[in-house]
PDB file of N, CA and C in Angstrom:
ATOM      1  N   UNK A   1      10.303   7.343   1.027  1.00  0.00           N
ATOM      2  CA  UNK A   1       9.122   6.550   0.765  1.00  0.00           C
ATOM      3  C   UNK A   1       8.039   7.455   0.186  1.00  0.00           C
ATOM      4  N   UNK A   2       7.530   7.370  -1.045  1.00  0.00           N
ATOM      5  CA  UNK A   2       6.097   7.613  -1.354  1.00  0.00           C
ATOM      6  C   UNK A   2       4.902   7.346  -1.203  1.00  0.00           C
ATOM      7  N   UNK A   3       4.394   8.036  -0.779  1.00  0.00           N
ATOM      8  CA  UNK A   3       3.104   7.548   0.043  1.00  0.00           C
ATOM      9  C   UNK A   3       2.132   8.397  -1.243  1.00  0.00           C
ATOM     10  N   UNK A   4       1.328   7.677  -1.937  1.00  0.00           N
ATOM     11  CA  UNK A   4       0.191   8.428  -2.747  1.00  0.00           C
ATOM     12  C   UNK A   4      -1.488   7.794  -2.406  1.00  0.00           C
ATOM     13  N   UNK A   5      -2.413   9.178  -2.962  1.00  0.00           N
ATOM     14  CA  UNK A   5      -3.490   8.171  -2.580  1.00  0.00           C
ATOM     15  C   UNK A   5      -3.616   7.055  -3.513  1.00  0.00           C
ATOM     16  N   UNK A   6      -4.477   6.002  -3.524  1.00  0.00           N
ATOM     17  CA  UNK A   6      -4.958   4.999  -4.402  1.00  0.00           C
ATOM     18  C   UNK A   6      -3.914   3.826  -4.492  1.00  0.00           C
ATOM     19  N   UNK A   7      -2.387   4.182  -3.791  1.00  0.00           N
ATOM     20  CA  UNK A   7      -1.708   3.086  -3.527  1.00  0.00           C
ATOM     21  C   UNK A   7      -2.294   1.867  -2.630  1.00  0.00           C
ATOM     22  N   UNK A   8      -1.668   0.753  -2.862  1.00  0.00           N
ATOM     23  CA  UNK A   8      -2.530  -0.703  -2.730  1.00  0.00           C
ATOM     24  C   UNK A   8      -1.366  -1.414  -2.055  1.00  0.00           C
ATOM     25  N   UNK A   9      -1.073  -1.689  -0.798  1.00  0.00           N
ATOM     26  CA  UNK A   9      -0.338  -3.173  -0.277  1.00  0.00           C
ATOM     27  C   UNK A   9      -0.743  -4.194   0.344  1.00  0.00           C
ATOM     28  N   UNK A  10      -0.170  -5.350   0.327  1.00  0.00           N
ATOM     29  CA  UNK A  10      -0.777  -6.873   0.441  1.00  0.00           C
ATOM     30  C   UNK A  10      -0.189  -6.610   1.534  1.00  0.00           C
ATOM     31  N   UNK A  11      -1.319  -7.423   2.377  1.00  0.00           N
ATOM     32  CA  UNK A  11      -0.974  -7.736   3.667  1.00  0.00           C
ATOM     33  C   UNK A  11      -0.094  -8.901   4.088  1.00  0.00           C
ATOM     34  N   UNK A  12       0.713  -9.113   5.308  1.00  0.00           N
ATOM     35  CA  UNK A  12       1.314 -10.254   5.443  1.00  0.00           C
ATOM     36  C   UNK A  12       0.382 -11.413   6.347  1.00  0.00           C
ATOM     37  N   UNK A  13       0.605 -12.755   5.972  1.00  0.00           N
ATOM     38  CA  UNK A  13      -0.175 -13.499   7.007  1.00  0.00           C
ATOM     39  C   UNK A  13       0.222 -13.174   8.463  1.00  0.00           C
ATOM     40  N   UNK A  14       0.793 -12.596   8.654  1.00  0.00           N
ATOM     41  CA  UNK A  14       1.349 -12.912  10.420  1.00  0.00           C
ATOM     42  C   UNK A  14       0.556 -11.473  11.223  1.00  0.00           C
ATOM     43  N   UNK A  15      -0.319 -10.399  10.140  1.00  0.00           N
ATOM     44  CA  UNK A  15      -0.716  -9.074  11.149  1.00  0.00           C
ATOM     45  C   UNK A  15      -2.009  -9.393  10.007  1.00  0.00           C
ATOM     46  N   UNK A  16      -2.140 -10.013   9.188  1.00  0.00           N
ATOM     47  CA  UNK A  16      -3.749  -9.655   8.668  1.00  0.00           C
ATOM     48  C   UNK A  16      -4.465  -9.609  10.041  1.00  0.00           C
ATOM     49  N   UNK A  17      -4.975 -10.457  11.285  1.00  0.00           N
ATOM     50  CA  UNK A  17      -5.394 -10.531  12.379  1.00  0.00           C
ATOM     51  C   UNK A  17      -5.945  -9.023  12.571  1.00  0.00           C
ATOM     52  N   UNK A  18      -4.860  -8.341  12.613  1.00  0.00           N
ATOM     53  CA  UNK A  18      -4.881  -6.749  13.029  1.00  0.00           C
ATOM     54  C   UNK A  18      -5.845  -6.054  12.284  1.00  0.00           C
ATOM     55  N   UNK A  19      -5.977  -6.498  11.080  1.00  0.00           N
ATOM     56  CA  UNK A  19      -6.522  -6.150  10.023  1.00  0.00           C
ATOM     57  C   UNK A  19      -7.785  -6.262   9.290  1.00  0.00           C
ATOM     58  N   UNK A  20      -8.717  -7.371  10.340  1.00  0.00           N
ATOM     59  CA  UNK A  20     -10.019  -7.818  10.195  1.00  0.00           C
ATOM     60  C   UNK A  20      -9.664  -8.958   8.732  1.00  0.00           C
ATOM     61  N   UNK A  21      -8.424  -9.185   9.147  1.00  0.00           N
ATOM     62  CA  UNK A  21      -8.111 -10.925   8.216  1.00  0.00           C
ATOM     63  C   UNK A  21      -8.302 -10.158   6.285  1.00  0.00           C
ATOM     64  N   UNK A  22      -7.874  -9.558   6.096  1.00  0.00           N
ATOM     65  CA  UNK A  22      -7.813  -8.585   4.789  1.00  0.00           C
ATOM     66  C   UNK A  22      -6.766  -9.075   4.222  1.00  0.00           C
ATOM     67  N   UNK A  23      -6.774  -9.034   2.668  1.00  0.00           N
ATOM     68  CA  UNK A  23      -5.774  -9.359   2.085  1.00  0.00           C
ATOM     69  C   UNK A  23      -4.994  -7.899   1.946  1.00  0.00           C
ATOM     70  N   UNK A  24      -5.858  -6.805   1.619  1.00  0.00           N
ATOM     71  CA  UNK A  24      -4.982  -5.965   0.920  1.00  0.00           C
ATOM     72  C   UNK A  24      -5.323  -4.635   2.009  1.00  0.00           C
ATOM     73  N   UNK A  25      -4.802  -3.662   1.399  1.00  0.00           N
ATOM     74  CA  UNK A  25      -5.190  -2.450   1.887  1.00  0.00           C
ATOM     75  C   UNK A  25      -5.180  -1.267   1.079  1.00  0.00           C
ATOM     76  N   UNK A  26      -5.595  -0.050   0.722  1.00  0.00           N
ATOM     77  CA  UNK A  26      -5.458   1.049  -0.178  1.00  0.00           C
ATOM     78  C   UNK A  26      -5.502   2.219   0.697  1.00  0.00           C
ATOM     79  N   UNK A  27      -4.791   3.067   0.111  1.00  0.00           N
ATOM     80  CA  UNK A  27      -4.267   4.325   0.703  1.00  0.00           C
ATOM     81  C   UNK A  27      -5.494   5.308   0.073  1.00  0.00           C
ATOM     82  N   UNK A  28      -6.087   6.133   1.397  1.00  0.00           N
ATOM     83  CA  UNK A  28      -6.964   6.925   1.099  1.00  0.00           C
ATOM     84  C   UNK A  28      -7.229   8.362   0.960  1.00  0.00           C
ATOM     85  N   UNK A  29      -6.068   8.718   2.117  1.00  0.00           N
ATOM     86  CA  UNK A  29      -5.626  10.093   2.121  1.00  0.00           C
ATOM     87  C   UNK A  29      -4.142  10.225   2.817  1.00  0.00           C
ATOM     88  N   UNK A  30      -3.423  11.060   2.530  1.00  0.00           N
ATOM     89  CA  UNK A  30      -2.099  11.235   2.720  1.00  0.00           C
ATOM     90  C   UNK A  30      -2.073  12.481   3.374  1.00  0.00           C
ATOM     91  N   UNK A  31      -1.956  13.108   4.706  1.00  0.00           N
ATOM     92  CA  UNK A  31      -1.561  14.680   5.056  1.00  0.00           C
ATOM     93  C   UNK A  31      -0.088  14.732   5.482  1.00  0.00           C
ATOM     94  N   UNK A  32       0.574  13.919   5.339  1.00  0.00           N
ATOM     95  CA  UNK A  32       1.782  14.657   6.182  1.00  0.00           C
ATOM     96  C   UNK A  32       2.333  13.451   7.157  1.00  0.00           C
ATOM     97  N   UNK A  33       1.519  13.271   7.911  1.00  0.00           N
ATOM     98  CA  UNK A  33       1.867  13.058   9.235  1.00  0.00           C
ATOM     99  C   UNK A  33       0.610  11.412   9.357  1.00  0.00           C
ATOM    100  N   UNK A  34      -0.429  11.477   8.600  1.00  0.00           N
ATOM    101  CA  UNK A  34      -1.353  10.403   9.139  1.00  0.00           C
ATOM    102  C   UNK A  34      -1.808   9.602   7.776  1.00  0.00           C
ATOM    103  N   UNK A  35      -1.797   9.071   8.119  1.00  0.00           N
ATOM    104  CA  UNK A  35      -2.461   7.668   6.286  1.00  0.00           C
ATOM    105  C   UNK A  35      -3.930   7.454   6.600  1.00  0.00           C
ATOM    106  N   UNK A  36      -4.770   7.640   5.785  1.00  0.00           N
ATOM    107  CA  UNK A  36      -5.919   6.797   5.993  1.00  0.00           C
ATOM    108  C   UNK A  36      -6.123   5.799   4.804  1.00  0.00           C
ATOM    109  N   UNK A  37      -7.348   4.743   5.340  1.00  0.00           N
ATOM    110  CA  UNK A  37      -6.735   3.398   4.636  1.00  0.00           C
ATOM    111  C   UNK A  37      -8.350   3.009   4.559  1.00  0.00           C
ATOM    112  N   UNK A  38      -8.156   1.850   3.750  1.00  0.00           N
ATOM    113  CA  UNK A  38      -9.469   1.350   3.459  1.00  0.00           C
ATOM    114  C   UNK A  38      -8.946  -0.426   3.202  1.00  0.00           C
ATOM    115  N   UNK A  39      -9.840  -1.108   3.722  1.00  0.00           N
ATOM    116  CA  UNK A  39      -9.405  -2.304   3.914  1.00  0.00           C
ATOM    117  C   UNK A  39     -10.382  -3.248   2.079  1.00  0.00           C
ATOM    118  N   UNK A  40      -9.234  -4.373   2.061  1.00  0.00           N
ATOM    119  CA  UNK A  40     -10.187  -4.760   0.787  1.00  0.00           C
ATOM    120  C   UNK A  40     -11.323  -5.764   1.399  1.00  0.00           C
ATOM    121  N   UNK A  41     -12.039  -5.635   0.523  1.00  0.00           N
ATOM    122  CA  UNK A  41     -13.603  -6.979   0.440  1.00  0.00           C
ATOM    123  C   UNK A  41     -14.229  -6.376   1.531  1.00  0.00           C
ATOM    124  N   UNK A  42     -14.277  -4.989   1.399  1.00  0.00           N
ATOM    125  CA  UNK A  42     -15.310  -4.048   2.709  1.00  0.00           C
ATOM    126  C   UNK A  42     -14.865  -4.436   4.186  1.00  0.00           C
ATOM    127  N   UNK A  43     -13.833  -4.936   4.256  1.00  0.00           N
ATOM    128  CA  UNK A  43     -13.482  -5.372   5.800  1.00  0.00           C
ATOM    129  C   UNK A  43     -13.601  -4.192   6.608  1.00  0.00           C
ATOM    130  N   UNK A  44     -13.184  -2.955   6.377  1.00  0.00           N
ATOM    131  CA  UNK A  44     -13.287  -2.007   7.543  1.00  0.00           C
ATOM    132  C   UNK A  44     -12.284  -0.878   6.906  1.00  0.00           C
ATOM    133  N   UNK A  45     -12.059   0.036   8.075  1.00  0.00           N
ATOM    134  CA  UNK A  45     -11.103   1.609   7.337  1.00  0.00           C
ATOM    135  C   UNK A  45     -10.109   1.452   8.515  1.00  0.00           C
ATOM    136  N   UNK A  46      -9.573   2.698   8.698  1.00  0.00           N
ATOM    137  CA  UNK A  46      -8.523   3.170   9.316  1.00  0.00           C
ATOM    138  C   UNK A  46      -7.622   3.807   9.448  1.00  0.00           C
ATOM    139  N   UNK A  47      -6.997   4.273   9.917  1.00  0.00           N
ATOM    140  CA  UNK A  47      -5.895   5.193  10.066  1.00  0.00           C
ATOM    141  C   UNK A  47      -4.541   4.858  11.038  1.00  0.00           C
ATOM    142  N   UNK A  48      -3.237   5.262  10.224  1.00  0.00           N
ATOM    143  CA  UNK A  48      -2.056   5.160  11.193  1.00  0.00           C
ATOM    144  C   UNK A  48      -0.988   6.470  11.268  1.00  0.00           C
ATOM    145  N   UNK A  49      -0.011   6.468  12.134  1.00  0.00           N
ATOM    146  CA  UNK A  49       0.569   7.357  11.899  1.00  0.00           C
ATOM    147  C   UNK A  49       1.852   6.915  10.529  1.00  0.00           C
ATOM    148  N   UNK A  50       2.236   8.127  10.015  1.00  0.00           N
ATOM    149  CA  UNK A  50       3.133   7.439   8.666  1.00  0.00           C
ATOM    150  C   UNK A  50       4.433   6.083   9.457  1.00  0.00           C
ATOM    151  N   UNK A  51       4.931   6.656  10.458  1.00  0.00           N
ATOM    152  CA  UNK A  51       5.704   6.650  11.236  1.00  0.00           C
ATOM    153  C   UNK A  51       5.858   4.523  11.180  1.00  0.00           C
ATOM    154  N   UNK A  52       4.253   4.677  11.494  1.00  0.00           N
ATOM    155  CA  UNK A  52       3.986   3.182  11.805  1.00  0.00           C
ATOM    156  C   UNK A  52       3.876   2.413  10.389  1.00  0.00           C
ATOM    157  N   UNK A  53       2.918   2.799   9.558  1.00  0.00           N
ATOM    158  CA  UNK A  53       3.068   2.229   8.025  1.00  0.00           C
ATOM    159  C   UNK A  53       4.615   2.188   7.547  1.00  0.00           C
ATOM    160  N   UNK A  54       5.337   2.798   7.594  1.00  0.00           N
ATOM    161  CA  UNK A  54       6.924   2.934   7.507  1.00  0.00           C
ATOM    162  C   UNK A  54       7.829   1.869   7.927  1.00  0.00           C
ATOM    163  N   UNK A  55       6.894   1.717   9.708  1.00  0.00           N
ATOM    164  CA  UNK A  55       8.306   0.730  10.174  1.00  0.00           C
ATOM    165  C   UNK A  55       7.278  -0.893   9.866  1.00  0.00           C
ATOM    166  N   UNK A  56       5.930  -1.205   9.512  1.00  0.00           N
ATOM    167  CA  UNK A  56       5.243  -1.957   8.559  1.00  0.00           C
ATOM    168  C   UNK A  56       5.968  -2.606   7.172  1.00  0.00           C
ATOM    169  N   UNK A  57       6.334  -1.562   6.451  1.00  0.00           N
ATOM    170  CA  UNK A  57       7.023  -1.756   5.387  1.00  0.00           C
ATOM    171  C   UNK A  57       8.547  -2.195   5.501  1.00  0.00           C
ATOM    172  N   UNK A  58       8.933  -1.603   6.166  1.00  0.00           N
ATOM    173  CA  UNK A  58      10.262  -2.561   6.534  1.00  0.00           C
ATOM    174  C   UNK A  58      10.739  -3.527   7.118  1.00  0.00           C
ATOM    175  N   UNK A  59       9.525  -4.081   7.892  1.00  0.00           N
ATOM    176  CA  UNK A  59       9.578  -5.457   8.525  1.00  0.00           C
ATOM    177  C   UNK A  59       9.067  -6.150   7.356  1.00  0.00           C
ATOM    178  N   UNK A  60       8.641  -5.805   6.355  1.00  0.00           N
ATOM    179  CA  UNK A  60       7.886  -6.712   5.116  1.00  0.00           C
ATOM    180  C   UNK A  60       6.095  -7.185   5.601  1.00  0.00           C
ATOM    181  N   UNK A  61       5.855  -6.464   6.708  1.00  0.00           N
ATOM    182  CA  UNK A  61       4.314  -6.846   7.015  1.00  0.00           C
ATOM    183  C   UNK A  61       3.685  -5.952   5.717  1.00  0.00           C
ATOM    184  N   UNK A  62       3.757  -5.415   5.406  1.00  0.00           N
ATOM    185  CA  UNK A  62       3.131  -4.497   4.349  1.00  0.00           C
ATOM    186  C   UNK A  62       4.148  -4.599   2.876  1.00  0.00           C
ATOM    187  N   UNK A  63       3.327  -5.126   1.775  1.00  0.00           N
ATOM    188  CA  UNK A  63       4.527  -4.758   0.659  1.00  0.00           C
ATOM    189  C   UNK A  63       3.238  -4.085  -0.614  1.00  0.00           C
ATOM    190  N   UNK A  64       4.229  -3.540  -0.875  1.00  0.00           N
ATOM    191  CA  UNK A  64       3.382  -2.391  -2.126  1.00  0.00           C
ATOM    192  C   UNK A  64       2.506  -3.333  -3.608  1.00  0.00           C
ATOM    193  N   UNK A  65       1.662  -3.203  -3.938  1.00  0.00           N
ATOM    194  CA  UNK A  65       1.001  -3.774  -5.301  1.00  0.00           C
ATOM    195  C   UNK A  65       1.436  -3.030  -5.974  1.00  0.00           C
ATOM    196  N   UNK A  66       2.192  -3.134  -7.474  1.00  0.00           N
ATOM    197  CA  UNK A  66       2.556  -2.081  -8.238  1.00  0.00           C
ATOM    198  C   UNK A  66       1.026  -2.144  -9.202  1.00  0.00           C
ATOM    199  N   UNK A  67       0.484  -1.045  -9.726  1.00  0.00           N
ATOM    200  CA  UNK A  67      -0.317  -0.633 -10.524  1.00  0.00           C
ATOM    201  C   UNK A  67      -0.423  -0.746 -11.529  1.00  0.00           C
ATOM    202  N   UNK A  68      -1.201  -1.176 -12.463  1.00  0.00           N
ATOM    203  CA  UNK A  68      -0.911  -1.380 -13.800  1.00  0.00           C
ATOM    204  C   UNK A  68      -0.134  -0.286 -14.554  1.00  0.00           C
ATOM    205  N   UNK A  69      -0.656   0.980 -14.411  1.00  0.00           N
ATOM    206  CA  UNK A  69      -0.174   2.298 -14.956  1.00  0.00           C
ATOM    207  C   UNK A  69       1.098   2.449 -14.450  1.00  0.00           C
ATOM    208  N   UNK A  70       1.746   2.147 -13.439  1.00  0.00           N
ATOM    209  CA  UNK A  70       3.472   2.378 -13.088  1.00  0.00           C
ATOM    210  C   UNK A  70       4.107   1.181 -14.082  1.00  0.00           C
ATOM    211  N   UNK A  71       3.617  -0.408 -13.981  1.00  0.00           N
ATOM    212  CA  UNK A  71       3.785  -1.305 -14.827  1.00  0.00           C
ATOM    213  C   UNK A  71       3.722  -1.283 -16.412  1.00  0.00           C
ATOM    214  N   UNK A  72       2.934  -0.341 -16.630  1.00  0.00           N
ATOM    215  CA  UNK A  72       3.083   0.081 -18.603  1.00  0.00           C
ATOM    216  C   UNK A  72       3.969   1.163 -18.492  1.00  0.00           C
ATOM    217  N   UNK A  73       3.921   2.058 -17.754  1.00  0.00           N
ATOM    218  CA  UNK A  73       5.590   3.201 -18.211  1.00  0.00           C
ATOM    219  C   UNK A  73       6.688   2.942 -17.891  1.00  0.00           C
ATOM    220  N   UNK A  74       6.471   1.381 -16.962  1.00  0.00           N
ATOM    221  CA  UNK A  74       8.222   1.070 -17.420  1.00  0.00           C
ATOM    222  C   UNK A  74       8.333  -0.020 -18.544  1.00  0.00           C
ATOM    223  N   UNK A  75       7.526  -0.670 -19.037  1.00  0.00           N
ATOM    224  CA  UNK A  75       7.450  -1.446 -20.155  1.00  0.00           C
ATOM    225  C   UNK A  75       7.929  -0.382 -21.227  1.00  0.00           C
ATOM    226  N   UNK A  76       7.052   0.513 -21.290  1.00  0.00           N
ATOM    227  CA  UNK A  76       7.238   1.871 -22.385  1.00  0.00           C
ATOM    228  C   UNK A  76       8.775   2.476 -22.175  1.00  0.00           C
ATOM    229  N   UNK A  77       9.373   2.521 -20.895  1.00  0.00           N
ATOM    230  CA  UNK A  77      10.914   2.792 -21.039  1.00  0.00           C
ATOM    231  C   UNK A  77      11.852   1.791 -21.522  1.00  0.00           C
ATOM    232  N   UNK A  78      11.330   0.457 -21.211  1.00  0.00           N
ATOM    233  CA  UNK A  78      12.566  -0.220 -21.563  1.00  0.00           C
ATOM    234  C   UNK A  78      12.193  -0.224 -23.082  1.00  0.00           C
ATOM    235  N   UNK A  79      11.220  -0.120 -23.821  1.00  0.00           N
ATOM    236  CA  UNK A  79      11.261  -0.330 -24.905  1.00  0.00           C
ATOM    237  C   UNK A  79      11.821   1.052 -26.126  1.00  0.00           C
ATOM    238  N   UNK A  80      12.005   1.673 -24.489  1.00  0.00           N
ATOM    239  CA  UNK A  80      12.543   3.493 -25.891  1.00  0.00           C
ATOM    240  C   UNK A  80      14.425   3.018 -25.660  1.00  0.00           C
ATOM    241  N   UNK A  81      14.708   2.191 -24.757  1.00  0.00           N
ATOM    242  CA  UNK A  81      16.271   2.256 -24.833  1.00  0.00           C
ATOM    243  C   UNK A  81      16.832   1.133 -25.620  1.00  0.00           C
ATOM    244  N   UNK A  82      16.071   0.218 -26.004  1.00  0.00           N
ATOM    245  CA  UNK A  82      16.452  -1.144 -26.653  1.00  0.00           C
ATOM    246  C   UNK A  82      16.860  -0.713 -27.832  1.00  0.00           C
TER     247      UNK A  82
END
């Protein structure tokens, strides 16, 4: 799993609750071992261990926003193999 800063995932309806009712969330700092986070529409911050964002993502409570910039360099690949 890649964890970078400025990454963005949508929250699921069933833990927004947890979340001060947020749609999204963005990744703020990455060390290793701890995530810090920033909630969207100023809801609030936070921090988890990776451990927990991890097993988040695999229950599907957390799923990734792809970025525009990851979204144009694969447009730009499929168009160098066609």
């Amino acid at each position: 799993m890649l964890i970078e800063e400025g990454t963005k995932y949508q929250i699921s309806q069933g833990i927004k609750g947890f979340f001060n009712s947020a749609e999204s969330m963005t990744v703020k700092s990455y060390n290793g071992v701890t995530v810090q986070f920033t909630l969207a529409d100023s809801k609030g911050h936070g921090s988890m261990p990776v451990e927990h964002l991890s097993y988040l993502l695999k229950k599907s409570n957390l799923t990734q926003i792809p970025n525009k910039r990851m979204l144009l360099s694969t447009d730009n690949n499929e168009e160098q193999i066609s």
